[in-house]
Protein backbone atom coordinates (compact mmCIF):
# COMPACT_ATOMS: atom_id res chain seq x y z
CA UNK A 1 70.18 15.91 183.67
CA UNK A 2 67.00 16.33 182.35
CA UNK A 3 65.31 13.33 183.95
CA UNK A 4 66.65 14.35 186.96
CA UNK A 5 65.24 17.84 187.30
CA UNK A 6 62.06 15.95 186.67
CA UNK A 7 62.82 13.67 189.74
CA UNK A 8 63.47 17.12 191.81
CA UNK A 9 60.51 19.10 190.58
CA UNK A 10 58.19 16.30 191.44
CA UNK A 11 59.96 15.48 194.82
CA UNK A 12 59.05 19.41 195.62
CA UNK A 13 55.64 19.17 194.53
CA UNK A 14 55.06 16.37 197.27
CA UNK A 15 57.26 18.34 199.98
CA UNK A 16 54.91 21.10 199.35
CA UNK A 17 51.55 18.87 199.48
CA UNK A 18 52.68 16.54 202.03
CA UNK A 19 50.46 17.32 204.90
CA UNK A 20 51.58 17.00 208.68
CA UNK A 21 48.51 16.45 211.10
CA UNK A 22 47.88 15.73 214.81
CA UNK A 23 45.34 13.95 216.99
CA UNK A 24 44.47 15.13 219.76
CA UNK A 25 42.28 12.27 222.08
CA UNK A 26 43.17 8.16 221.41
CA UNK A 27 39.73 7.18 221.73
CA UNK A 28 37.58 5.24 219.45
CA UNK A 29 37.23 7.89 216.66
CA UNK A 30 41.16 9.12 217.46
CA UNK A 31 42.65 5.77 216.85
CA UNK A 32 39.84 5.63 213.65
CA UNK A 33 41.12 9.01 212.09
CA UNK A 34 44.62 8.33 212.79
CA UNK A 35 44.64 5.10 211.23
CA UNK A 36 42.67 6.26 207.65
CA UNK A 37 45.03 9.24 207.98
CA UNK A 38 48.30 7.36 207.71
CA UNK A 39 46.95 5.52 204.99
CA UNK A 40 46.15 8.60 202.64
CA UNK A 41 49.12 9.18 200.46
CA UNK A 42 50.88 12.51 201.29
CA UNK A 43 49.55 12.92 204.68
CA UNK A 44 51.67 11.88 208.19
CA UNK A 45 50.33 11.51 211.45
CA UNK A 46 53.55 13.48 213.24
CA UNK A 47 52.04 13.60 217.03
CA UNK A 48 49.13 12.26 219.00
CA UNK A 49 48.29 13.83 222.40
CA UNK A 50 46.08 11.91 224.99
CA UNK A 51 46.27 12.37 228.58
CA UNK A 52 46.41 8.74 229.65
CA UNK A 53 50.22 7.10 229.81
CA UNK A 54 48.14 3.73 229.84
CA UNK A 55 47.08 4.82 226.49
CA UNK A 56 50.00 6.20 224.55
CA UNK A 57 52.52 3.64 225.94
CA UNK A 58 51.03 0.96 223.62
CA UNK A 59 51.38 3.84 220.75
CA UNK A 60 55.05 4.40 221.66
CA UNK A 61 55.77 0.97 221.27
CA UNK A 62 53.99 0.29 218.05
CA UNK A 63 54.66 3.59 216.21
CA UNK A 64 57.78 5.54 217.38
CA UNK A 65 57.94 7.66 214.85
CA UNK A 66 54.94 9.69 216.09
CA UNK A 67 55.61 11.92 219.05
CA UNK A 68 53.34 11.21 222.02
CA UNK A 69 52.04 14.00 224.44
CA UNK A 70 50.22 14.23 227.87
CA UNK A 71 49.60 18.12 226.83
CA UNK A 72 48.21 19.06 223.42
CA UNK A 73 49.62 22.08 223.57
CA UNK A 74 53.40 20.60 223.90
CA UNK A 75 52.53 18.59 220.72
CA UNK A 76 51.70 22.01 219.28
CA UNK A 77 54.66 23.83 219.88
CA UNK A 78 56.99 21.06 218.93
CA UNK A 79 55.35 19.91 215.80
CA UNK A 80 55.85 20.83 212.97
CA UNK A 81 51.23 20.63 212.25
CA UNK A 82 49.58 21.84 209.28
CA UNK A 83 46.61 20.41 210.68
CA UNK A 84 44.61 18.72 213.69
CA UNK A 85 42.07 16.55 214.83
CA UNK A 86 40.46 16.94 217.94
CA UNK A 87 38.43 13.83 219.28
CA UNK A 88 38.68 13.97 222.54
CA UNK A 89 35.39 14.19 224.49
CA UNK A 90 32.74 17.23 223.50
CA UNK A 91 33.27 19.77 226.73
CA UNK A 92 37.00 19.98 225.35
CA UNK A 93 36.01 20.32 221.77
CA UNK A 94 35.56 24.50 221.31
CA UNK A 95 38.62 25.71 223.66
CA UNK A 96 40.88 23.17 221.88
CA UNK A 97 39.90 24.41 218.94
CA UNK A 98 40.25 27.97 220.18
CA UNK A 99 43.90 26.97 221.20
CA UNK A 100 44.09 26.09 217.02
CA UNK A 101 43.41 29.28 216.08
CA UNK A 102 45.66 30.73 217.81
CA UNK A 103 48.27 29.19 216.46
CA UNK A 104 47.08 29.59 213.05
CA UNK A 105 46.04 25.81 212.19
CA UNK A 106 43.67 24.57 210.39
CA UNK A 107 41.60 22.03 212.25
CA UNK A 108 38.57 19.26 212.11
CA UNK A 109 36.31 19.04 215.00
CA UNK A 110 34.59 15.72 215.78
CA UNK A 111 31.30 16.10 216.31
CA UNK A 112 28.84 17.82 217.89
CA UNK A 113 30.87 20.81 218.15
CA UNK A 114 30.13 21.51 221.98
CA UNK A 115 28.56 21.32 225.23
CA UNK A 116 26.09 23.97 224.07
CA UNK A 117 25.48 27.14 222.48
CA UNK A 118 27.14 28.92 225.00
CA UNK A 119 30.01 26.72 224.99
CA UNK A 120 30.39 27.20 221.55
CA UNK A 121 29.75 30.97 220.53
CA UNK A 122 33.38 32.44 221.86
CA UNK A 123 34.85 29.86 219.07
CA UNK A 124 32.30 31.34 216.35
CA UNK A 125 32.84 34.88 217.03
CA UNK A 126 36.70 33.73 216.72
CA UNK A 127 36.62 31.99 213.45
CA UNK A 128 34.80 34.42 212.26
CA UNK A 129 37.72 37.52 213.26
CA UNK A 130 40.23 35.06 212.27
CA UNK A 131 39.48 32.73 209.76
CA UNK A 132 41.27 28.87 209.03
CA UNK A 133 40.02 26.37 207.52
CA UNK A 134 38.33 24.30 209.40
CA UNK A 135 35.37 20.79 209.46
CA UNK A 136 33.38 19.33 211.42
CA UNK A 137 32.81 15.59 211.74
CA UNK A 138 29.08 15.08 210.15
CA UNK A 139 30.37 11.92 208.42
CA UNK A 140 26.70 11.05 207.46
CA UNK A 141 27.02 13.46 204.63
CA UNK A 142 29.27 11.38 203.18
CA UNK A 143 27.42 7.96 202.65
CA UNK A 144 26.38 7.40 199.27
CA UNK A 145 22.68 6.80 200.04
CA UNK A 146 21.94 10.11 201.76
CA UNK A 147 23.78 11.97 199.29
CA UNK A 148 21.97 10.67 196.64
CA UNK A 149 18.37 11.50 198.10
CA UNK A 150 20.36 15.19 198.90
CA UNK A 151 20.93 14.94 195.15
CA UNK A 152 16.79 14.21 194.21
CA UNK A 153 15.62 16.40 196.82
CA UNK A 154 17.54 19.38 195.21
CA UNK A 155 16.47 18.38 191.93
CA UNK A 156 12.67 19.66 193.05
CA UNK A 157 11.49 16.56 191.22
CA UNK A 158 9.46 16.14 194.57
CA UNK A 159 7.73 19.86 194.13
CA UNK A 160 6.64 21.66 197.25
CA UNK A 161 8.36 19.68 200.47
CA UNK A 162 5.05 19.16 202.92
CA UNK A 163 6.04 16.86 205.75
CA UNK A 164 8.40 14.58 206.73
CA UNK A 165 9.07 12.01 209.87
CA UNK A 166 12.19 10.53 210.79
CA UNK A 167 14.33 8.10 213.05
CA UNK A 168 17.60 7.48 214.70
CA UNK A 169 17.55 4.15 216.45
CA UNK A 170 19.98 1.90 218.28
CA UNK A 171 20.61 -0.68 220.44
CA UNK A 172 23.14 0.79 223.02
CA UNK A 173 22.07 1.34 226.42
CA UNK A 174 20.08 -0.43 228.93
CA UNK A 175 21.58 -0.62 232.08
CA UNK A 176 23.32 2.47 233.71
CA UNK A 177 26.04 4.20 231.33
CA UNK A 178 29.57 4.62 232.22
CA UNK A 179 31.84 6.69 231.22
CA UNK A 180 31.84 10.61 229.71
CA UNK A 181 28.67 10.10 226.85
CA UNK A 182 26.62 9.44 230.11
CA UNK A 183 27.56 12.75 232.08
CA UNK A 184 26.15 15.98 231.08
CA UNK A 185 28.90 18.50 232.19
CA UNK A 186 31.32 16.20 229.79
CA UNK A 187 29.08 15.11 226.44
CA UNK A 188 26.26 17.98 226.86
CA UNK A 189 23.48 15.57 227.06
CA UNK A 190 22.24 11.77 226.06
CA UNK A 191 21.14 10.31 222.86
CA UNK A 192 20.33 13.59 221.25
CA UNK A 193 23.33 15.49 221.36
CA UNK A 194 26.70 11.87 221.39
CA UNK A 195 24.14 9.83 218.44
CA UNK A 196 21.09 11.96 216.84
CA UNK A 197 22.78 15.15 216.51
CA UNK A 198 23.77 13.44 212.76
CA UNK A 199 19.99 12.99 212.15
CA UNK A 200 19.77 16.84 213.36
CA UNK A 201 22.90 17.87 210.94
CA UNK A 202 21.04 15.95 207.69
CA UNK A 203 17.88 17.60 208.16
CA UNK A 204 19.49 20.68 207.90
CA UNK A 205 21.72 19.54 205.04
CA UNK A 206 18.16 18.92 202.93
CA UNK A 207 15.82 21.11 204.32
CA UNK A 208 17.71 24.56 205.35
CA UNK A 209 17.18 26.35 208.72
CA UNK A 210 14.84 25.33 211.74
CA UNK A 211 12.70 28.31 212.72
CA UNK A 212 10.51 26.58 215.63
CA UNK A 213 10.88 23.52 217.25
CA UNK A 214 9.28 21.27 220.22
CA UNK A 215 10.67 18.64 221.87
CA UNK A 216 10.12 15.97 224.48
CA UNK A 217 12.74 13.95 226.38
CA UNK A 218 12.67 10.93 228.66
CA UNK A 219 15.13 9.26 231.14
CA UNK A 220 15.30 6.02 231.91
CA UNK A 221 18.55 3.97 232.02
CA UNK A 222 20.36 7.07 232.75
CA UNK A 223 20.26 9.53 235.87
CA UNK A 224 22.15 12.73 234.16
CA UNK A 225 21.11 12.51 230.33
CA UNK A 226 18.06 11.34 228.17
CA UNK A 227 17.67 8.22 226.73
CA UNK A 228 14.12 9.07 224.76
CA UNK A 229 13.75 12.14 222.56
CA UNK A 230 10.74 13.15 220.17
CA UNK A 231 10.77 16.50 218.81
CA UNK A 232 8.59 18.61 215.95
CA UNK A 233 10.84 20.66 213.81
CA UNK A 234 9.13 23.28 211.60
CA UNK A 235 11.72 24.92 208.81
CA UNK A 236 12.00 28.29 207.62
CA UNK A 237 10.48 27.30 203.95
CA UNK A 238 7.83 26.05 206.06
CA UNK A 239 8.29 22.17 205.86
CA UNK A 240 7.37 20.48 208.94
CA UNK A 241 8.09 16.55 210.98
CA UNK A 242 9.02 15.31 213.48
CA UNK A 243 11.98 12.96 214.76
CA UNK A 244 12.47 10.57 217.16
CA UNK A 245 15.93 8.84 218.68
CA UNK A 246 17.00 6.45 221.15
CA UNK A 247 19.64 4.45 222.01
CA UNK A 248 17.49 2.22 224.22
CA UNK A 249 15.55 0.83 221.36
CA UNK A 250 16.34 -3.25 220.75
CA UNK A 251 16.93 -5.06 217.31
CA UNK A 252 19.00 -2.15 216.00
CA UNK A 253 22.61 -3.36 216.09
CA UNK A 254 24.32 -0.65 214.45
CA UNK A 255 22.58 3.15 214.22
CA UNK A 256 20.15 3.38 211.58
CA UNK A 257 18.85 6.61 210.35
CA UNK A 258 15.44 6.39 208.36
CA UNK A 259 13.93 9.90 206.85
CA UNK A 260 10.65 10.01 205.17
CA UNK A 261 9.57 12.94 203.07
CA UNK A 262 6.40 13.62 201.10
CA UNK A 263 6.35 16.34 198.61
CA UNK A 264 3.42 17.81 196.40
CA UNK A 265 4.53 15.34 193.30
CA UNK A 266 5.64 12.71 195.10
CA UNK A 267 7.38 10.86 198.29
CA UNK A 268 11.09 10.05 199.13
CA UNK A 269 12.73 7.14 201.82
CA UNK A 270 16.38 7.10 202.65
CA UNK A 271 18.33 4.71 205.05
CA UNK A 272 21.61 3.83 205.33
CA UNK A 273 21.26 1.11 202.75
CA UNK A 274 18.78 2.58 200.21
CA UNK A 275 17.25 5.46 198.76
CA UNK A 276 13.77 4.86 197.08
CA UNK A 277 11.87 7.13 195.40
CA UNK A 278 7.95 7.23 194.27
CA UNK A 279 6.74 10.34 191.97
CA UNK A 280 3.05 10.76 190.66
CA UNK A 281 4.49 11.19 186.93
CA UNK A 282 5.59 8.02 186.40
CA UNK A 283 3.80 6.39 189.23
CA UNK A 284 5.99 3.66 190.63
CA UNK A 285 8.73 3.02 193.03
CA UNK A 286 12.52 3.63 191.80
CA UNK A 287 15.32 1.38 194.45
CA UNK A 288 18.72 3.03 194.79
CA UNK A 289 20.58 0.56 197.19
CA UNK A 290 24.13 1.31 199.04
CA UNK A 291 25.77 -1.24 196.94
CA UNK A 292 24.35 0.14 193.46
CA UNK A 293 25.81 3.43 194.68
CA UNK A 294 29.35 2.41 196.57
CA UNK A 295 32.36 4.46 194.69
CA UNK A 296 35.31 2.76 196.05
CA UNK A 297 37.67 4.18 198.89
CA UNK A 298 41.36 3.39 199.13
CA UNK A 299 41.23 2.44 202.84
CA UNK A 300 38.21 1.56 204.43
CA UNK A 301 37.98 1.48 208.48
CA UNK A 302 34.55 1.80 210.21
CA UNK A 303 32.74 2.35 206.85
CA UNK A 304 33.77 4.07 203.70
CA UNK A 305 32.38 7.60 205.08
CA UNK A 306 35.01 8.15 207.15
CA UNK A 307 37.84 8.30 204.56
CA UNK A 308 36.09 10.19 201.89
CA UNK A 309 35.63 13.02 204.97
CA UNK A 310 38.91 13.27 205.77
CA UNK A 311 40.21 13.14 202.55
CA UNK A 312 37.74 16.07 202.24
CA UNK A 313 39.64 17.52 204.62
CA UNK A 314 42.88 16.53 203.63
CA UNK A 315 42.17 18.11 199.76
CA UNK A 316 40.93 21.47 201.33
CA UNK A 317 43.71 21.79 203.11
CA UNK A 318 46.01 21.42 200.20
CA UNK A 319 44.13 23.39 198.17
CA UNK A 320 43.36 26.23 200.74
CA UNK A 321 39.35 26.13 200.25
CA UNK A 322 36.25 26.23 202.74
CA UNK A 323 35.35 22.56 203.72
CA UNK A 324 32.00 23.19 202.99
CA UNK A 325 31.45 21.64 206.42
CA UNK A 326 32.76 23.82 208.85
CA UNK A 327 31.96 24.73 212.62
CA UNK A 328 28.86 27.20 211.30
CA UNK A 329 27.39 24.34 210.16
CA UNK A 330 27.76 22.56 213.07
CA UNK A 331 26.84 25.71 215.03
CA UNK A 332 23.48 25.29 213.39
CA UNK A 333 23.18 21.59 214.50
CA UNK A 334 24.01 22.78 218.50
CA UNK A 335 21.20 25.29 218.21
CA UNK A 336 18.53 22.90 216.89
CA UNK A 337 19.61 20.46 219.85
CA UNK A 338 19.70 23.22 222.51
CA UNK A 339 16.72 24.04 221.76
CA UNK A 340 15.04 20.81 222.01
CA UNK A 341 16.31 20.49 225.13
CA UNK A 342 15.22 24.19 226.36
CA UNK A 343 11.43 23.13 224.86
CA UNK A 344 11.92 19.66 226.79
CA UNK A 345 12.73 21.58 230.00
CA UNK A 346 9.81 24.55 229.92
CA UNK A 347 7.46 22.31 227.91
CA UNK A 348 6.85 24.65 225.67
CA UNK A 349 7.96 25.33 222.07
CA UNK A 350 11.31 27.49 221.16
CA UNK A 351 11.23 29.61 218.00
CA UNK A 352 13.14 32.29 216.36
CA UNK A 353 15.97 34.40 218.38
CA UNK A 354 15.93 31.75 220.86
CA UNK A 355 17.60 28.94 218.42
């Protein structure tokens, strides 16, 4: 009798931390999240909502115990969701998300979080009257490397932060786009806002707010977005760089991020696949490399960062805390990008109430 209570109590404790969720948008990243979500125990993918039969039919046939919808908000009000992911293209990110609230569910938000400011502002002001938990997908903060030179930057080992100069390259584009990343009304601009805003949303994860910044774009595959972008960022503690992205730039197969700082006592470098650090005390190089770092994940699809954030999300869930990563943040990431693009557009720099 005794063993079997056991059985029960523990069968209750996963009925209450089994988690429910909900994609909304099969692309690349929905198929990505809803394959490292079915693979985290206690979690079920119960619907997926795209808008293209050609799409979902495949889905039906392979997985028919998940509910597939044409309308998100059928999947809402039939499931059963205590949370969802929305990856469908940017213009549809904030009202979606809006549509969550309403209902009361939690919810992760691929990135960048919008179209623009404006786009985005009616969902602040909402989250911030009616609060659920919520994330944003900034994946980058979850790769060992730059969490590690997070880590030493933190640590003030560095001393005063002076400059810094960093990079966001790939090789993408370089013929005419297709599809929604190339048109502005749909993605809310080029390289800058669908690759660098995770450069962006790092150097505001180590440095702290942007108070002025000056950018320059250029155009040349595409007709409605930029493929070029340089900007100077200056940040409220009064550490200044630049950065410069492109997804027009050859012998960069993947995206590969490259920040550079130099500090009063010394000088940091952190890629994807290393973290080196030279201080004046001990006046030499120390190598962290991605492999020295790697902590294991239990499913690994498109790189390891992926499943530690949503099992971020997954755990705050459960545990009813802030993600730490939430649409504020990302808020902060659309204003640093809008304003590039304003200071792009007047040629002039943007600073203070207008970020």
């Amino acid at each position: 009798m005794k063993i079997r209570l056991n059985l029960l109590s523990q069968l209750l404790v996963f009925m209450v931390d089994n988690i429910n969720a909900g994609v909304i948008g099969m692309g690349k990243m929905g198929i990505l999240h809803t394959g490292i979500l079915n693979s985290l125990n206690g979690v079920n993918v119960k619907g997926v909502a795209e808008k293209q039969d050609l799409i979902l039919k495949p889905i039906r046939q392979l997985l028919p115990s998940i509910g597939t919808y044409n309308d998100y908000l059928d999947m809402i009000k039939k499931e059963n969701l205590d949370l969802i992911y929305i990856t469908t293209p940017t213009s549809f990110h904030a009202n979606i998300a809006l549509d969550c609230l309403d209902h009361g569910i939690p919810f992760f938000v691929e990135k960048p979080l919008g179209i623009s400011v404006d786009d985005c502002k009616p969902l602040i002001e909402a989250v911030r009257k009616k609060p659920v938990i919520n994330m944003i997908g900034y994946s980058k903060r979850f790769v060992d490397t730059f969490t590690k030179a997070k880590e030493i930057i933190d640590s003030g080992i560095l001393g005063e932060l002076i400059y810094f100069n960093s990079s966001m390259y790939v090789s993408q584009l370089f013929s005419k786009g297709k599809g929604w990343r190339y048109k502005k009304e749909a993605s809310g601009g080029g390289v800058l806002s669908t690759l660098a805003a995770h450069l962006v949303d790092l150097l505001v994860w180590f440095f702290g707010e942007v108070s002025l910044v000056e950018g320059h774009t250029k155009s040349y595959y595409s007709k409605d977005v930029e493929d070029f972008v340089h900007a100077y960022l200056l940040f409220e503690g009064g550490l200044g760089g630049y950065m410069d992205t492109s997804w027009s730039v050859r012998n960069h197969r993947l995206p590969e991020i490259k920040i550079e700082v130099h500090g009063e006592k010394g000088m940091l470098v952190v890629t994807d696949d290393y973290v080196k650090i030279y201080t004046d005390q001990e006046a030499r190089w120390k190598n962290y490399y991605k492999q020295d770092l790697y902590a294991g994940v239990e499913f690994d699809l498109g790189g390891p960062e992926y499943t530690r954030e949503d099992r971020h999300m997954i755990e705050s869930v459960k545990q009813k805390q802030d993600t730490g990563l939430d649409i504020l943040e990302g808020f902060k990431v659309q204003k640093v990008v809008d304003g590039i693009y304003k200071s792009a557009s007047t040629n002039s720099a943007v600073e203070g109430d207008e970020l």
